[in-house]
Each structure stands twice: as structure tokens, then as C-alpha cells.
Protein backbone atom coordinates (compact mmCIF):
# COMPACT_ATOMS: atom_id res chain seq x y z
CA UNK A 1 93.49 72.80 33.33
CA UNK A 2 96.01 71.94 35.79
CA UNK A 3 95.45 74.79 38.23
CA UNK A 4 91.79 73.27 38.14
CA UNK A 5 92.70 69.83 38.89
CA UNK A 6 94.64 71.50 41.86
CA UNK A 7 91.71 73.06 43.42
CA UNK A 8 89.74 70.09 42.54
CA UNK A 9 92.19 67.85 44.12
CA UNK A 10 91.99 70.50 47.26
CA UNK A 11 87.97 70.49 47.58
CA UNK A 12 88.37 66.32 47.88
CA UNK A 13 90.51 66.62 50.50
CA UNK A 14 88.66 69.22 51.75
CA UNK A 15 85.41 66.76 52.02
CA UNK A 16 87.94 64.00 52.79
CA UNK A 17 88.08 66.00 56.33
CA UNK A 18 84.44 66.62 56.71
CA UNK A 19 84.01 62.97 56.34
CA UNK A 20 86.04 62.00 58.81
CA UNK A 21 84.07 61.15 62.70
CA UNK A 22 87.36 62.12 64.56
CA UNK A 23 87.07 65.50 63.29
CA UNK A 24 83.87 66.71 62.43
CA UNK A 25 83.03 68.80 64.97
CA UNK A 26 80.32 71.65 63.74
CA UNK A 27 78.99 71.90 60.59
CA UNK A 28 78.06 75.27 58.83
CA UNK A 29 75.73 76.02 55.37
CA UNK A 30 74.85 79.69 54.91
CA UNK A 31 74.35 82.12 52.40
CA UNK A 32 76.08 85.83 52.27
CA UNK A 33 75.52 88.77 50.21
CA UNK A 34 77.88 92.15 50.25
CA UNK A 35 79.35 94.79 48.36
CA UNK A 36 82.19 94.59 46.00
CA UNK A 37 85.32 97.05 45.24
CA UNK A 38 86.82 96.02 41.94
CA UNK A 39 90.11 97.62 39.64
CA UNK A 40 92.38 96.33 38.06
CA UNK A 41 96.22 95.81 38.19
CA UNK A 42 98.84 95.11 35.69
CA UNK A 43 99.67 97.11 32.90
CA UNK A 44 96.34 98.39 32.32
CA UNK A 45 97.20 102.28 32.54
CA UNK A 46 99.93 101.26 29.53
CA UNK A 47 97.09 100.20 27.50
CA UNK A 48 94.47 102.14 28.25
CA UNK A 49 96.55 105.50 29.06
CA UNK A 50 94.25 106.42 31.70
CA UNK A 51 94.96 104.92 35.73
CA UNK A 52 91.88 102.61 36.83
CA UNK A 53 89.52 103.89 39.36
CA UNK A 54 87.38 102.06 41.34
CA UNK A 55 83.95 100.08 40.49
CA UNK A 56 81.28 99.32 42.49
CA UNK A 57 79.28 96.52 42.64
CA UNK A 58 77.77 93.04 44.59
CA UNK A 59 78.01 89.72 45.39
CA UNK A 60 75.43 87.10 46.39
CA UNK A 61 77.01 83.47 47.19
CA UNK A 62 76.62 80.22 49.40
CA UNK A 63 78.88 78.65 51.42
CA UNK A 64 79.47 74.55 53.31
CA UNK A 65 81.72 74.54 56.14
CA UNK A 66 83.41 72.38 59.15
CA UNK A 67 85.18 73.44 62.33
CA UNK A 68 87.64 70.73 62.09
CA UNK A 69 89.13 71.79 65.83
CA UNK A 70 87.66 74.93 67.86
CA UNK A 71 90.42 76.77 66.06
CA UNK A 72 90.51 75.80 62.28
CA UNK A 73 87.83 75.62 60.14
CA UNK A 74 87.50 74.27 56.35
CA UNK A 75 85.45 76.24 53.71
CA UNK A 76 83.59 76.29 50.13
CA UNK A 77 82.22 79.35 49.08
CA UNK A 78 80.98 79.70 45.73
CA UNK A 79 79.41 83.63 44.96
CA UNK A 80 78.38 85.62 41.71
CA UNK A 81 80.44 88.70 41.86
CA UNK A 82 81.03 91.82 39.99
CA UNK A 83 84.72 92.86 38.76
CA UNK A 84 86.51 94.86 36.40
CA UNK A 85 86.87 98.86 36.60
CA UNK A 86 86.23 102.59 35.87
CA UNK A 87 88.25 104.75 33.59
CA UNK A 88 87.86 108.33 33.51
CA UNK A 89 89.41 111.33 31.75
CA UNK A 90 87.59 114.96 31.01
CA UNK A 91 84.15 114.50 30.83
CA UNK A 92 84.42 110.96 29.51
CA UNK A 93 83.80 107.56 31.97
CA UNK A 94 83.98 104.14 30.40
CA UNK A 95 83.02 101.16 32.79
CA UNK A 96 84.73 97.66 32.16
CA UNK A 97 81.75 95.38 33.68
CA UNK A 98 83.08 91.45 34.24
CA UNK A 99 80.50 89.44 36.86
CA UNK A 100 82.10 86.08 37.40
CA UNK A 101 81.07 82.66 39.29
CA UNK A 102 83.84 81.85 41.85
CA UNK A 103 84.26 79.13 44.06
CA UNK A 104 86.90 80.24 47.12
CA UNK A 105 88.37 77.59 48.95
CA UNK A 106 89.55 79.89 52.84
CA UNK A 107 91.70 77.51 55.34
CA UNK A 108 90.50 79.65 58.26
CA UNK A 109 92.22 80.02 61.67
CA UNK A 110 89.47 80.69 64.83
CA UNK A 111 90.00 83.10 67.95
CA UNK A 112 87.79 81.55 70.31
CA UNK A 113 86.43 83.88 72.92
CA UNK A 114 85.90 81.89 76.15
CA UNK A 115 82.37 82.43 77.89
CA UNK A 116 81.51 84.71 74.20
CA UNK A 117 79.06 84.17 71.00
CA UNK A 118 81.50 85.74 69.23
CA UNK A 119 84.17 84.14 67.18
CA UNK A 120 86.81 86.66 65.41
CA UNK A 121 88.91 84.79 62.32
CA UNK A 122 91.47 84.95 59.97
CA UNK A 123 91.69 83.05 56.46
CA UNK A 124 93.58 82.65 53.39
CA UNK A 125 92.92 80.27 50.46
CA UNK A 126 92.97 80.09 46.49
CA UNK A 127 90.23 81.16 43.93
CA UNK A 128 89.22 80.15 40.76
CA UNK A 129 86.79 82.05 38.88
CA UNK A 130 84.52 81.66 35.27
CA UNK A 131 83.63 84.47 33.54
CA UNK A 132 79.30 84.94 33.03
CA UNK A 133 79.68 88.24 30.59
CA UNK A 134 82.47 90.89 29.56
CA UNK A 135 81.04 94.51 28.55
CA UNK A 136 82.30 98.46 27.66
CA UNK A 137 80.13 100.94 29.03
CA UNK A 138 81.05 104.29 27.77
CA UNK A 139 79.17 107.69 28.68
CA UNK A 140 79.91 111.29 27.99
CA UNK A 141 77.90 114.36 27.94
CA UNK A 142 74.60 112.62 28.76
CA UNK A 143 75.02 109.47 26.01
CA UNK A 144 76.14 106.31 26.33
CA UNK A 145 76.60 103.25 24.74
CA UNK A 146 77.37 99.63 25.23
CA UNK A 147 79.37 97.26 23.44
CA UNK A 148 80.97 93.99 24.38
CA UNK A 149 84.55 93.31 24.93
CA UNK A 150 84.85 91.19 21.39
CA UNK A 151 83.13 94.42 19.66
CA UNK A 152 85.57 96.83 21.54
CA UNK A 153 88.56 95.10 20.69
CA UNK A 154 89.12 94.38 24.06
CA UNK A 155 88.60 90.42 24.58
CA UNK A 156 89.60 89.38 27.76
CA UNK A 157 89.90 85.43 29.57
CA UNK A 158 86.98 83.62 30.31
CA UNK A 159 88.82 82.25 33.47
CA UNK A 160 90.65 83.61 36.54
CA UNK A 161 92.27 82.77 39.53
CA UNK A 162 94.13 83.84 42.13
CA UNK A 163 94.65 84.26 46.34
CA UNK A 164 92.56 85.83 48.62
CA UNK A 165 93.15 86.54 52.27
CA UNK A 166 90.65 88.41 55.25
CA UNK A 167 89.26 88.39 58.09
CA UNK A 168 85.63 87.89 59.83
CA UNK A 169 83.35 87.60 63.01
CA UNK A 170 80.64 85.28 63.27
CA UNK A 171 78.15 86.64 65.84
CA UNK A 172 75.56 83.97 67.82
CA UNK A 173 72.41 84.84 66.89
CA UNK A 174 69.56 81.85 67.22
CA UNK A 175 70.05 78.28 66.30
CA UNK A 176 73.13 79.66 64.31
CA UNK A 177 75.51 82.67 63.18
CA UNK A 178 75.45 85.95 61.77
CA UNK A 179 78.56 86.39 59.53
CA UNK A 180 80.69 89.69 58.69
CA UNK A 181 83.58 89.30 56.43
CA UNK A 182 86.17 91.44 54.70
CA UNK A 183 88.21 89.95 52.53
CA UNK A 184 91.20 91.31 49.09
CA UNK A 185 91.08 88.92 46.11
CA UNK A 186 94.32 89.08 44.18
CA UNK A 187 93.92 87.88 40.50
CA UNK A 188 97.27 86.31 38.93
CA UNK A 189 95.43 85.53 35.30
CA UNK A 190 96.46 87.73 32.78
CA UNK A 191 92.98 88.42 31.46
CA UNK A 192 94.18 90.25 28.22
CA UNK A 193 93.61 87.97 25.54
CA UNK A 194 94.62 90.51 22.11
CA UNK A 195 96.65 88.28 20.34
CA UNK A 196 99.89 88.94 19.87
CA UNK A 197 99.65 91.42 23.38
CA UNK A 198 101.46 90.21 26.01
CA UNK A 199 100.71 93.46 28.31
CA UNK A 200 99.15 91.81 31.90
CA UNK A 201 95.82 92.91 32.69
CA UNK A 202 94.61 91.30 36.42
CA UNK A 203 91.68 91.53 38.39
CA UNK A 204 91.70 93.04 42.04
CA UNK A 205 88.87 93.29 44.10
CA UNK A 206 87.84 94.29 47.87
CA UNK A 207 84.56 92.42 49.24
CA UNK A 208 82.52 93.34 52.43
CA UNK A 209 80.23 90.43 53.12
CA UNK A 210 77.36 89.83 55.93
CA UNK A 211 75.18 86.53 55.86
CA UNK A 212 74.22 83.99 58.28
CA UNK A 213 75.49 80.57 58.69
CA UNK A 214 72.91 77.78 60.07
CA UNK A 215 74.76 75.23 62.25
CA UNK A 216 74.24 71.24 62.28
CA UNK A 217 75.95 67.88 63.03
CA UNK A 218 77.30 67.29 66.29
């Protein structure tokens, strides 16, 4: 609860900024859509015995923000993204499938390009995330079978958060911007809810983003 008030307490100032005249310089609302590299950290490979591999997936989110100065902008982005991880060993593969809504708050420093449409950046910010599903995939020799986490003995968290940090460009294309991102989300949850476990189970996660921002306000 606290680490939501927070982020909370971070989006209000946040707006607090984009309401202010003496700042608001160029407003942005856009939508983005990418692919997502998800494992998982922690001690995962204790529990599990097996190392995590990589898994796969997407993300499809929206995003308000201002250019409070030609070199700092302030950001929401809230996305439906697909985390967790891949286990394999012999013949055997068992998927851990966790989509999430996030919200991602980046503080994002601009590299203004004089005489250019093209703006290179840097961000960092927090994220706070709310679990939509939690599932065990497992498939060997042509079968497979599904179960949830609950069923698998494996419940897990039904909130996250953590840090993310990246980099973009936003290209000039029309009345607005075409957006490529790149960005690592660090979880710092411990997702593993067993009771009585205390072993750390955390999300990480690589996103490559593209979407287009439509500009407004002055």
C-alpha cells in the first residue's frame, strides 16, 4: 500500500507540472505496441532446479506526456504485458505465463538535434504492476497441459513493482512522432507467495516498443 501511495503521490505531481502555463511546453498522447523478453531472477533455479530461459511475448499500451523544457520530458505509460519464463530440461518445456497491467512513470532526459526531426532520449522511472492471470504450461513428447499457478502449487503475487531504465528516438513523421523504445524492467517483488517459502522469485523483462505519439497544446 505504501509503495502505491508513492507512485500515486508521484503521478500528482507529475500532472501538478503539466498543469502548470510556465512549463507546458508540448504535449504528447500516443499509443505503442512491441515485443517482450521476459525471465526471471532470484532464486528461481533453487526452486525449480532447472536455470530460466527466455519467454517471448507482447505488449500493447498508451501513454500522456509533457516536454516540460526542450530537454526533460514527464511520462505515464500504462501497457498490458506478458512476463514470466521458460524452463527446459530433456525433452520436457514448462512455460510460466504472467500478463500484467503496468503503469510506468519514465523522468526522461532529451538530446535535441538542432535543425533535425529526430529526438534521441534517455529515461528512468519506477513501475508498478497488477497481475491479469498466472498459468503452467507444460509440454513433452507432443502433449501438453495447462494448469494454473494455485493448481500447480506454485501461487505467486498479484502485484509487482520495480525500476526500469532505456532509451528511445522519436522520429517526425506528420502532425506528430513515430516512437522506438528499448527499455529493462527490473522487478524487486518477491512474487513467490508458498507460505512458509521465503526463496525470492522476481520478474525481469526486456521490451522493444514502436508507436506514434500525436502532439498538441502549445
Amino acid at each position: 500500500m505504501k509503495r502505491l501511495v508513492h507512485l500515486t503521490a508521484a503521478v500528482a505531481l507529475a500532472l501538478s507540472i503539466v498543469s502548470g502555463p510556465a512549463h507546458a511546453q508540448s504535449k504528447r498522447a500516443g499509443i505503442n505496441a512491441g515485443v517482450d523478453f521476459a525471465t526471471l531472477g532470484g532464486d528461481i533455479a533453487d526452486l525449480v532446479g532447472v536455470d530460466p530461459s527466455t519467454k517471448t511475448g507482447f505488449s500493447v499500451g498508451a501513454f500522456f506526456g509533457v516536454d516540460v523544457s526542450n530537454m526533460f520530458r514527464i511520462q505515464l505509460n500504462g501497457q498490458y504485458v506478458q512476463k514470466g519464463a521458460k524452463f527446459e530440461e530433456g525433452g520436457a518445456t514448462a512455460t510460466f505465463d504472467v500478463p500484467y497491467i503496468e503503469l510506468l512513470l519514465p523522468l526522461t532526459f532529451l538530446i535535441p538535434i538542432e535543425n533535425s526531426s529526430i529526438t534521441p532520449r534517455l529515461y528512468l522511472g519506477p513501475s508498478l504492476a497488477f497481475e491479469m492471470s498466472c498459468d503452467l504450461k507444460f509440454e513433452e513428447g507432443g502433449t501438453s497441459a495447462t494448469e494454473s499457478c494455485e493448481e500447480a502449487s506454485a501461487p505467486t503475487k498479484s502485484t509487482d513493482y520495480g525500476i526500469f531504465f532505456g532509451g528511445g528516438i522519436d522520429f517526425g513523421l506528420g502532425s506528430g512522432e513515430l516512437t522506438l523504445d528499448v527499455l529493462y524492467n527490473l522487478g524487486l517483488a518477491n512474487l513467490n507467495d508458498f507460505p512458509g517459502d521465503d526463496a525470492t522469485v522476481k520478474n525481469r523483462n526486456i521490451q522493444i516498443l514502436l508507436g506514434y505519439a500525436f502532439l498538441f497544446g502549445n
